[in-house]
N, C-alpha and C. Protein backbone atom coordinates (compact mmCIF):
# COMPACT_ATOMS: atom_id res chain seq x y z
N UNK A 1 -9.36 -0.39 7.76
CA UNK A 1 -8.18 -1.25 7.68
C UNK A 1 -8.05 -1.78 6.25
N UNK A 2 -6.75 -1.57 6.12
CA UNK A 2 -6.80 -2.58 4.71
C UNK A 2 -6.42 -4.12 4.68
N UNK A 3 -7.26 -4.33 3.56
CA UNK A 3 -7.45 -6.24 3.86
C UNK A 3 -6.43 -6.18 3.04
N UNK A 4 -5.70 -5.63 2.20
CA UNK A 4 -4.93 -6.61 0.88
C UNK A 4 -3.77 -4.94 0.18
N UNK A 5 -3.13 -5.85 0.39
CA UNK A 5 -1.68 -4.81 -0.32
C UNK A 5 -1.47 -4.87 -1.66
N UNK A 6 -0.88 -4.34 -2.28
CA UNK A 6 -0.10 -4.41 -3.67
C UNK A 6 1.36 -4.81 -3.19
N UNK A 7 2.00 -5.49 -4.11
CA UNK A 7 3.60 -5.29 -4.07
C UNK A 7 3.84 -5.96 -5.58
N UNK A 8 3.73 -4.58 -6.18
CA UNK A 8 4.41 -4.61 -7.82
C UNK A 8 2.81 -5.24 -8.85
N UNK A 9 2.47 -6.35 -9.20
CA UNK A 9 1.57 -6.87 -9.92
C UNK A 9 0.93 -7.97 -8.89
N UNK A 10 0.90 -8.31 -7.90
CA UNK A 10 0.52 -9.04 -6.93
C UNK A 10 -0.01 -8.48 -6.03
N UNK A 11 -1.08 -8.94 -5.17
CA UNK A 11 -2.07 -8.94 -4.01
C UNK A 11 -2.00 -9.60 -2.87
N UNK A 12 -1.57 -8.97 -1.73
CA UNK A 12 -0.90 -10.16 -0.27
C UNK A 12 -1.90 -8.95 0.72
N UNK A 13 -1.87 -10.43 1.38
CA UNK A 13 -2.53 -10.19 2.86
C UNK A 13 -2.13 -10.40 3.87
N UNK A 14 -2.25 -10.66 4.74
CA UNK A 14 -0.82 -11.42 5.86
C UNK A 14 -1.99 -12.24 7.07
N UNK A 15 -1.53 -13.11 7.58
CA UNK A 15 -1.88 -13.70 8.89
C UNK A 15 -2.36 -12.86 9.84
N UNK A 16 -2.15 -12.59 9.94
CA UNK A 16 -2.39 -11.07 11.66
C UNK A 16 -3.96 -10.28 11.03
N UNK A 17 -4.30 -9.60 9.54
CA UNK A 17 -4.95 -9.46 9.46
C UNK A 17 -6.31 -10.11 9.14
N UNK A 18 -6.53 -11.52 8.70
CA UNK A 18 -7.01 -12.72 8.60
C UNK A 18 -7.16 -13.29 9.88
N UNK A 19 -6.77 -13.16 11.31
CA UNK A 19 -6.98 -13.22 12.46
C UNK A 19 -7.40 -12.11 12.74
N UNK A 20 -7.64 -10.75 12.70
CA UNK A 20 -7.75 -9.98 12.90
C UNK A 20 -9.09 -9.91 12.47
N UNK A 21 -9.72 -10.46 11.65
CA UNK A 21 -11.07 -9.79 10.44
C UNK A 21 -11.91 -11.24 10.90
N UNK A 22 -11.39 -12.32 11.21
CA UNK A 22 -12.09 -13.36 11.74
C UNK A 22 -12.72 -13.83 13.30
N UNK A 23 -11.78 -13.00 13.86
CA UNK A 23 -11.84 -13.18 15.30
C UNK A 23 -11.31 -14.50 16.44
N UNK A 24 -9.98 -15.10 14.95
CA UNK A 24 -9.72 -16.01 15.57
C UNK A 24 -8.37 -15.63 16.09
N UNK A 25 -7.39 -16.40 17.06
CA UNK A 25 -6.76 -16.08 17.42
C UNK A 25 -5.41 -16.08 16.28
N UNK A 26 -4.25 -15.43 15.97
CA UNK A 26 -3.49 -15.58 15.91
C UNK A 26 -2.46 -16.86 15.87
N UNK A 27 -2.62 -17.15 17.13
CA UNK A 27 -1.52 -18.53 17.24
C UNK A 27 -2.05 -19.26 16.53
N UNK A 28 -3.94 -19.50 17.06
CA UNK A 28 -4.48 -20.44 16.17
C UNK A 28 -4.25 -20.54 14.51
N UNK A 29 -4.54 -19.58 13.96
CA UNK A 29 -4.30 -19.59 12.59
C UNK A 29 -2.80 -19.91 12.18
N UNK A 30 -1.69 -19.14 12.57
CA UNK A 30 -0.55 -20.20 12.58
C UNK A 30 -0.35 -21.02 12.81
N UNK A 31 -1.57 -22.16 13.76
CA UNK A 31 -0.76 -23.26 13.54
C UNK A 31 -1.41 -24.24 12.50
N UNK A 32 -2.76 -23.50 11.76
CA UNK A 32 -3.34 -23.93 11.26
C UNK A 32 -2.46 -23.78 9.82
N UNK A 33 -1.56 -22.94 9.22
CA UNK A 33 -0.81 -22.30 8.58
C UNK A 33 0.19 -23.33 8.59
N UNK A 34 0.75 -23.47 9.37
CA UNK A 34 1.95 -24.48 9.53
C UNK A 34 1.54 -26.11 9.14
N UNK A 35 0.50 -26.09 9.50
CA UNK A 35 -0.12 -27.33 9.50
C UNK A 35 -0.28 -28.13 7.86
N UNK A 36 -0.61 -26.60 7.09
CA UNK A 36 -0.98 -26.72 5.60
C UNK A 36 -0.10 -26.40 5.00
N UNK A 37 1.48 -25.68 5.53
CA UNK A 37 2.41 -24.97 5.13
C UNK A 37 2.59 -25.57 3.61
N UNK A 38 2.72 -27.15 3.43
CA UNK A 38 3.40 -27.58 2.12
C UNK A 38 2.23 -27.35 1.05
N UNK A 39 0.64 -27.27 1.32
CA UNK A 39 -0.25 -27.60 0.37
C UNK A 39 0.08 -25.94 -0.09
N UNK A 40 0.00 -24.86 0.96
CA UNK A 40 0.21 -23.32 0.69
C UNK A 40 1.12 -23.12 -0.05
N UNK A 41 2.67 -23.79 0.01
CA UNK A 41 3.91 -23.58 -0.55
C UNK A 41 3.40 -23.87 -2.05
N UNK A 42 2.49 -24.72 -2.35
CA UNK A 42 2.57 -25.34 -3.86
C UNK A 42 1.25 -24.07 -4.85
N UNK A 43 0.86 -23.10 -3.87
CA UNK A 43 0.04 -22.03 -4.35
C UNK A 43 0.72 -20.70 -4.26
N UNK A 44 2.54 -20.34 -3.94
CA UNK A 44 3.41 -19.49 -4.20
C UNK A 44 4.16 -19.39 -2.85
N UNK A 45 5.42 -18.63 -2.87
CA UNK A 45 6.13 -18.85 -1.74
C UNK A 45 5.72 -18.56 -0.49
N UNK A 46 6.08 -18.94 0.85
CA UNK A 46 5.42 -18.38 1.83
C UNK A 46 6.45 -17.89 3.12
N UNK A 47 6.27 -17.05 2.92
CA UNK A 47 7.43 -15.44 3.19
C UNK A 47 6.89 -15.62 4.98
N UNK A 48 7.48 -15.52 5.99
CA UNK A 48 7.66 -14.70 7.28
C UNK A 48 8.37 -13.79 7.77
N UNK A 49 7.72 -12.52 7.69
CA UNK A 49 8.65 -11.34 7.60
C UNK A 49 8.49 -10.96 9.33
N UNK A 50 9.41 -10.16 9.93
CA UNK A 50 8.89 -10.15 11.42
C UNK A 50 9.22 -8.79 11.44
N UNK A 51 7.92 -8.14 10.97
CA UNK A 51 8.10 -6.74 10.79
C UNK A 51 7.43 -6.15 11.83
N UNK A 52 6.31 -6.70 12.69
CA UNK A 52 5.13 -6.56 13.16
C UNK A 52 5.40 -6.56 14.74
N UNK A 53 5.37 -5.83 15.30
CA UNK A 53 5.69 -6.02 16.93
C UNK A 53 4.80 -6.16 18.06
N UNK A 54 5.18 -6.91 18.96
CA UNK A 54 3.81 -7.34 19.94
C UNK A 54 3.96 -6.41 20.92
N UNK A 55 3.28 -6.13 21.61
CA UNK A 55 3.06 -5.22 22.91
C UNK A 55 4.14 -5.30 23.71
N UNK A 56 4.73 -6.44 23.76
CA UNK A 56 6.40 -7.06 24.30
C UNK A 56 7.73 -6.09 23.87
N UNK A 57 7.04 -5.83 22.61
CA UNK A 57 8.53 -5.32 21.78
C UNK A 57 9.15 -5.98 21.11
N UNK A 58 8.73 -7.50 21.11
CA UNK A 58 9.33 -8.34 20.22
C UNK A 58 8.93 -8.43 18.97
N UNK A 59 9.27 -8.73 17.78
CA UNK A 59 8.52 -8.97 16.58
C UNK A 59 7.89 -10.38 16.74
N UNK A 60 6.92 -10.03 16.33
CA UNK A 60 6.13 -11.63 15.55
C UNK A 60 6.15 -11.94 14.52
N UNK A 61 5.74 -13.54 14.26
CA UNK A 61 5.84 -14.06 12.80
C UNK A 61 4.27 -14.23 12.66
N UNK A 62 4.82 -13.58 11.12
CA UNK A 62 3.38 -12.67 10.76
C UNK A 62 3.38 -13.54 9.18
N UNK A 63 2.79 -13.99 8.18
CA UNK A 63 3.11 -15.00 7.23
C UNK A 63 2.35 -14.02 5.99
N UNK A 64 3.06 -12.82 5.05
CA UNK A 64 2.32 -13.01 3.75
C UNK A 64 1.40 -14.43 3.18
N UNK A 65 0.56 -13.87 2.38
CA UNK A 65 -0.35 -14.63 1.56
C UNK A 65 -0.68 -14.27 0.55
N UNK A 66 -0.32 -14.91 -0.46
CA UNK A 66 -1.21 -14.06 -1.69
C UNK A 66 -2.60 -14.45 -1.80
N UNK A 67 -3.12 -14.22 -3.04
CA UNK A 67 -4.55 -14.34 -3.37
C UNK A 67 -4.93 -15.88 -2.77
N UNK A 68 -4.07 -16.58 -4.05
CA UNK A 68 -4.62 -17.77 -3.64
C UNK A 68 -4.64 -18.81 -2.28
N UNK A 69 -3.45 -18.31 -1.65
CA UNK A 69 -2.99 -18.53 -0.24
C UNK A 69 -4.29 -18.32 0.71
N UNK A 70 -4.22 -17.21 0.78
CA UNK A 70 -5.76 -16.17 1.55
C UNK A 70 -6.57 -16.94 0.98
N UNK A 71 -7.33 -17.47 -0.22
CA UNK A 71 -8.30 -17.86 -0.22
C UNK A 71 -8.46 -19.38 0.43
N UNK A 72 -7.25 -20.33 -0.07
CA UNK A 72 -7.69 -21.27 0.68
C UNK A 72 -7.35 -21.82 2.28
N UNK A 73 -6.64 -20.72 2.60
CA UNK A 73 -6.73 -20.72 4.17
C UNK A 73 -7.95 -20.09 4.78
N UNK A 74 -8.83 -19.26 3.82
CA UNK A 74 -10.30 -18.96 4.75
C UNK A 74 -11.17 -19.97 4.71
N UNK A 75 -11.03 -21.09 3.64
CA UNK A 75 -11.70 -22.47 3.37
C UNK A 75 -12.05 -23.32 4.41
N UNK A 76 -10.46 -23.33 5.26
CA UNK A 76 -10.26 -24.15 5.63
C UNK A 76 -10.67 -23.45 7.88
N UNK A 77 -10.67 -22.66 7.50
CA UNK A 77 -11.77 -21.68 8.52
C UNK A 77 -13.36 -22.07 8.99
N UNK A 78 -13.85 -22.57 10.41
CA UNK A 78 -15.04 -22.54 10.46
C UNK A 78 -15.77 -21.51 10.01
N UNK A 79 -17.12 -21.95 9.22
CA UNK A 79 -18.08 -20.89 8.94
C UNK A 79 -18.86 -20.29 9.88
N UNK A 80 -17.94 -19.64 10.82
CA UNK A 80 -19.02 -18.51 11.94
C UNK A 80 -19.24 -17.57 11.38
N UNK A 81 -20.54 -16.48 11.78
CA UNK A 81 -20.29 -15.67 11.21
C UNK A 81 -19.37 -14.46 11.08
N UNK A 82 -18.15 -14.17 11.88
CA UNK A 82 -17.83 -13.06 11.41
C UNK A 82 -17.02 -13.60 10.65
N UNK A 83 -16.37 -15.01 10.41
CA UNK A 83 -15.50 -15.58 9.63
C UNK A 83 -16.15 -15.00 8.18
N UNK A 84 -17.18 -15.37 7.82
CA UNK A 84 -18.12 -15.44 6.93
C UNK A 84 -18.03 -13.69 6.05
N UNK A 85 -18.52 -13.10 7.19
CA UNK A 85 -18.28 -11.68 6.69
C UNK A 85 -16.86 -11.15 6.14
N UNK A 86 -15.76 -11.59 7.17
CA UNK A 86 -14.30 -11.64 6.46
C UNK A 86 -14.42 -11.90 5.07
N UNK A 87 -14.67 -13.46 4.95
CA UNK A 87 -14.48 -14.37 3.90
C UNK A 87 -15.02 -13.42 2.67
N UNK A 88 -16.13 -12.70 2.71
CA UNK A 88 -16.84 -11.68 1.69
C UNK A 88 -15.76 -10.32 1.69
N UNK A 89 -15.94 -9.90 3.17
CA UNK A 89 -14.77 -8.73 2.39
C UNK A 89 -13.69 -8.61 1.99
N UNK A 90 -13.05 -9.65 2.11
CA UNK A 90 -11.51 -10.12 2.14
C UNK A 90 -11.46 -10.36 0.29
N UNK A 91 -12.42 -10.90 0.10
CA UNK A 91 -12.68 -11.67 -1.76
C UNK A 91 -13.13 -10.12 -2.31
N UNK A 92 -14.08 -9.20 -1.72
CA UNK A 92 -14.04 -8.28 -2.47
C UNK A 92 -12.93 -6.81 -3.13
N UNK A 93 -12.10 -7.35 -1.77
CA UNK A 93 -10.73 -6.47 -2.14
C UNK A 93 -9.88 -6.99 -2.81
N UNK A 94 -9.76 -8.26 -2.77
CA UNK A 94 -9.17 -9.18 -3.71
C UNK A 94 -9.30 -8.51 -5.81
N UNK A 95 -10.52 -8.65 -5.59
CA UNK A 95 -11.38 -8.51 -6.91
C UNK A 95 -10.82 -7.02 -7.50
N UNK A 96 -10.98 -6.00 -5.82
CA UNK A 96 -11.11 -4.72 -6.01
C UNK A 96 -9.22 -4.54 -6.40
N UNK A 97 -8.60 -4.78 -6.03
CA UNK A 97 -7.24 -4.55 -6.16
C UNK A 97 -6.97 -5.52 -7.75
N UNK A 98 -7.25 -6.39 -7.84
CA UNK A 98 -7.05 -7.10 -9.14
C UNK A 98 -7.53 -6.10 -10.37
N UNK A 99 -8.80 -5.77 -9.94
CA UNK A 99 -9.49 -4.61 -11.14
C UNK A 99 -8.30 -3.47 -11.36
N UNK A 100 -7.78 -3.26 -10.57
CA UNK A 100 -6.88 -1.49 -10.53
C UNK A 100 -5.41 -2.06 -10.79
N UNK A 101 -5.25 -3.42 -10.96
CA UNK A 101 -3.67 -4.02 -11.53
C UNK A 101 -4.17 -3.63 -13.00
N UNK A 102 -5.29 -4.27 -13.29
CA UNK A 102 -5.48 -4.37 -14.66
C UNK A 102 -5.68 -3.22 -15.09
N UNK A 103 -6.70 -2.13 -14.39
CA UNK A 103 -6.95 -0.61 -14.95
C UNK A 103 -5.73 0.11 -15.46
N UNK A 104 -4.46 -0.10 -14.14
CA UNK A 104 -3.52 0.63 -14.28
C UNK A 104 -2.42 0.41 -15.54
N UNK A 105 -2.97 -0.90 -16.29
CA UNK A 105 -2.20 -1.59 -17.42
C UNK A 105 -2.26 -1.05 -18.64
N UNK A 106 -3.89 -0.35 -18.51
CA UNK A 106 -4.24 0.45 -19.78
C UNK A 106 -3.77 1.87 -20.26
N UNK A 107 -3.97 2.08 -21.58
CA UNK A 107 -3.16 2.62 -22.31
C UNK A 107 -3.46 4.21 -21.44
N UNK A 108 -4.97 3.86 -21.23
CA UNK A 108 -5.73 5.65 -20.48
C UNK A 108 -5.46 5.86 -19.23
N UNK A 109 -4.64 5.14 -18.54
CA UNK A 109 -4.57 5.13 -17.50
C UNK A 109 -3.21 5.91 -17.27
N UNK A 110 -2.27 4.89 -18.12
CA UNK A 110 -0.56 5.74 -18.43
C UNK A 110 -0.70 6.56 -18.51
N UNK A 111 -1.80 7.13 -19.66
CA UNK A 111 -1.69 8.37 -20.39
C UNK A 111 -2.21 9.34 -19.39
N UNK A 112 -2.85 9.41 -18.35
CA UNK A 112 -3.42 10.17 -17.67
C UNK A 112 -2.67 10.39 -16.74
N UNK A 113 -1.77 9.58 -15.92
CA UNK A 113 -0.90 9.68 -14.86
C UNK A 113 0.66 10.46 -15.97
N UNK A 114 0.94 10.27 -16.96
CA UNK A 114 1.54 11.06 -17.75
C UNK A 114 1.47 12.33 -17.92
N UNK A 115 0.33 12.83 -18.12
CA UNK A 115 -0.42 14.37 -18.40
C UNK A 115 -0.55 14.79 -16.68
N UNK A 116 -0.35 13.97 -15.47
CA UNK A 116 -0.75 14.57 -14.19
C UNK A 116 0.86 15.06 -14.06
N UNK A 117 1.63 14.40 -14.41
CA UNK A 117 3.30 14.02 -14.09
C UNK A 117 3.59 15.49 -14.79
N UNK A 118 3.33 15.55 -16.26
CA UNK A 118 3.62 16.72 -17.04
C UNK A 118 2.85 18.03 -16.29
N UNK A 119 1.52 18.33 -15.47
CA UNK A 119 0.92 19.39 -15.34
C UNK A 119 1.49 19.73 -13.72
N UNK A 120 2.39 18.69 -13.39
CA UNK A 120 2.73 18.69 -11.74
C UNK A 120 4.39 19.52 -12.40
N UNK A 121 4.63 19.33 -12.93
CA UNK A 121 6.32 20.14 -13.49
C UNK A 121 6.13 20.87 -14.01
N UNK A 122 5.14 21.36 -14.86
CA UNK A 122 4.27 22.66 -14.69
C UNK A 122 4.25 23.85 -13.96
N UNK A 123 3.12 23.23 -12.85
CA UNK A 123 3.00 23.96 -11.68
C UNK A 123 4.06 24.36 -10.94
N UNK A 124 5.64 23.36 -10.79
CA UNK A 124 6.72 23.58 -10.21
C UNK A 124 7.63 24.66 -10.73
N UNK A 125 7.05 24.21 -12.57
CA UNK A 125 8.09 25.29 -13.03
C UNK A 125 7.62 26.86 -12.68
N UNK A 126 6.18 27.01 -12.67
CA UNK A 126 5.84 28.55 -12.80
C UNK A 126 5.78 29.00 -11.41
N UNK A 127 5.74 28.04 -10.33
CA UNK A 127 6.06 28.30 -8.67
C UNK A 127 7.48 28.91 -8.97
N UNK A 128 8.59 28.34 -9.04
CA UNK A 128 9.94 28.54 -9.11
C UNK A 128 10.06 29.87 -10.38
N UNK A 129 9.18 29.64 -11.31
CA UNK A 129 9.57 31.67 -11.79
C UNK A 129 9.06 32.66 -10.94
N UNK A 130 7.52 32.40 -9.97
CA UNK A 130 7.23 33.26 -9.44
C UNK A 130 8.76 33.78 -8.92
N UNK A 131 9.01 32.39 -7.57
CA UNK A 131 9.88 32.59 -6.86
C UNK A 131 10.95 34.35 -7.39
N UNK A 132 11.28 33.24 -8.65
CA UNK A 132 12.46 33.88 -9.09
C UNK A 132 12.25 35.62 -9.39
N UNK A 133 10.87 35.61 -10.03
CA UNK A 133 10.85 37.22 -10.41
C UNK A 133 10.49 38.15 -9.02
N UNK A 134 10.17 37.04 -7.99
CA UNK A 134 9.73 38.39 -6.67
C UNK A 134 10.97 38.75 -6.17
N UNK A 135 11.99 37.55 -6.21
CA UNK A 135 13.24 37.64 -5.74
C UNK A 135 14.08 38.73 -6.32
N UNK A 136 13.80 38.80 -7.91
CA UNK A 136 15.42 39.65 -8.53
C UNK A 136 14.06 40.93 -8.18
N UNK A 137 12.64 41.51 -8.23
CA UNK A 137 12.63 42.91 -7.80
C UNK A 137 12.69 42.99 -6.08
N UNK A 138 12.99 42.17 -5.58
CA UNK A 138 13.42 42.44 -4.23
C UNK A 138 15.29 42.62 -4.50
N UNK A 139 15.64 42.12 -4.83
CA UNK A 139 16.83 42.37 -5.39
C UNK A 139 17.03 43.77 -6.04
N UNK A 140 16.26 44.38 -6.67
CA UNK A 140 16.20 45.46 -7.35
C UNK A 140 15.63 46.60 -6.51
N UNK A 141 15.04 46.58 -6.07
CA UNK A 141 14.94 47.83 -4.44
C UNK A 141 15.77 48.02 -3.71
N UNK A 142 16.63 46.31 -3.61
CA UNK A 142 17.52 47.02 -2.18
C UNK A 142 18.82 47.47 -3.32
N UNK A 143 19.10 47.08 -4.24
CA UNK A 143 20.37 47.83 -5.13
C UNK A 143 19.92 49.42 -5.46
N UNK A 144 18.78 50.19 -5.78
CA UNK A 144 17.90 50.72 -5.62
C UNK A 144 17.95 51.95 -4.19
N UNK A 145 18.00 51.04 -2.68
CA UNK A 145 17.94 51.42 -1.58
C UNK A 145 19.37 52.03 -1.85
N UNK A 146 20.21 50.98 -1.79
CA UNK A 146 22.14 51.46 -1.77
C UNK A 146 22.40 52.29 -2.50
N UNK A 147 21.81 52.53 -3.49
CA UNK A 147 22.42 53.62 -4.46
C UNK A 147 21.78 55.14 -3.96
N UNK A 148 20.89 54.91 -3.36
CA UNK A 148 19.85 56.27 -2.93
C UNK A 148 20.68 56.74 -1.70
N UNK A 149 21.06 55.52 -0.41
CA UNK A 149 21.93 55.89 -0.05
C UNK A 149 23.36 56.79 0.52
N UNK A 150 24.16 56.32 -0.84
CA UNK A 150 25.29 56.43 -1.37
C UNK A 150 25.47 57.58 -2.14
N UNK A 151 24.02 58.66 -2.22
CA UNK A 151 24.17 59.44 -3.00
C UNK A 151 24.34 60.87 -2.30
């Protein structure tokens, strides 16, 4: 499962999976969410998207989080242990996705996804001559066939 998304230069997690990795319930954590909503609001916006559907068919409200969001809503989480284990893997993807914002910033990184971009139009172009040269001597047998034909 993945603990933590990209969207553009940012790192979000959502509610559902933070209940999900803790073993607490859902509602619970929303209302624990709601509860802190204004201290969360003042650590970036806090989005409810109802993308997520319950066994009902209905959507649920499911609450992005970014980094800092996620971190201090696991704070505020008893320390059981699978909370605990969350709390570790949840910070290491954090770290791990932050590392690959920054990797992807560097100059070797462009340059390499550049040279993959250039060797992928490449490969397309010399697919599409194959194409083209099996095509005109198949083309050239059956003009070939008609004329043998016709004779």
């Amino acid at each position: 499962m993945n603990l933590v998304k990209l969207k553009g230069n940012d790192c979000f997690t959502n509610s559902k999976i933070i209940a999900d990795g803790t073993g607490i319930t859902h509602a619970k954590l929303k209302r624990t969410i709601r509860k802190h909503q204004e201290t969360l609001k003042t650590l970036g916006r806090l989005s409810v998207p109802y993308g997520i559907e319950s066994t009902g068919g209905r959507p649920i409200e499911v609450y992005d989080l970014n980094e800092q969001q996620a971190t201090f809503l696991i704070t505020l989480l008893k320390n059981t242990e699978p909370v605990i284990k969350f709390k570790l893997e949840l910070v290491k993807e954090f770290y791990r996705m932050r590392q690959f914002i920054l990797e992807r910033q560097t100059t070797s990184w462009l340059e390499t996804r550049k040279r993959k971009a250039v060797n992928i139009q490449q490969c397309y172009t010399l697919h599409i001559q194959n194409l083209l040269t099996r095509w005109q001597a198949s083309m050239a047998e059956i003009m070939q066939a008609l004329q043998r034909s016709t004779i």
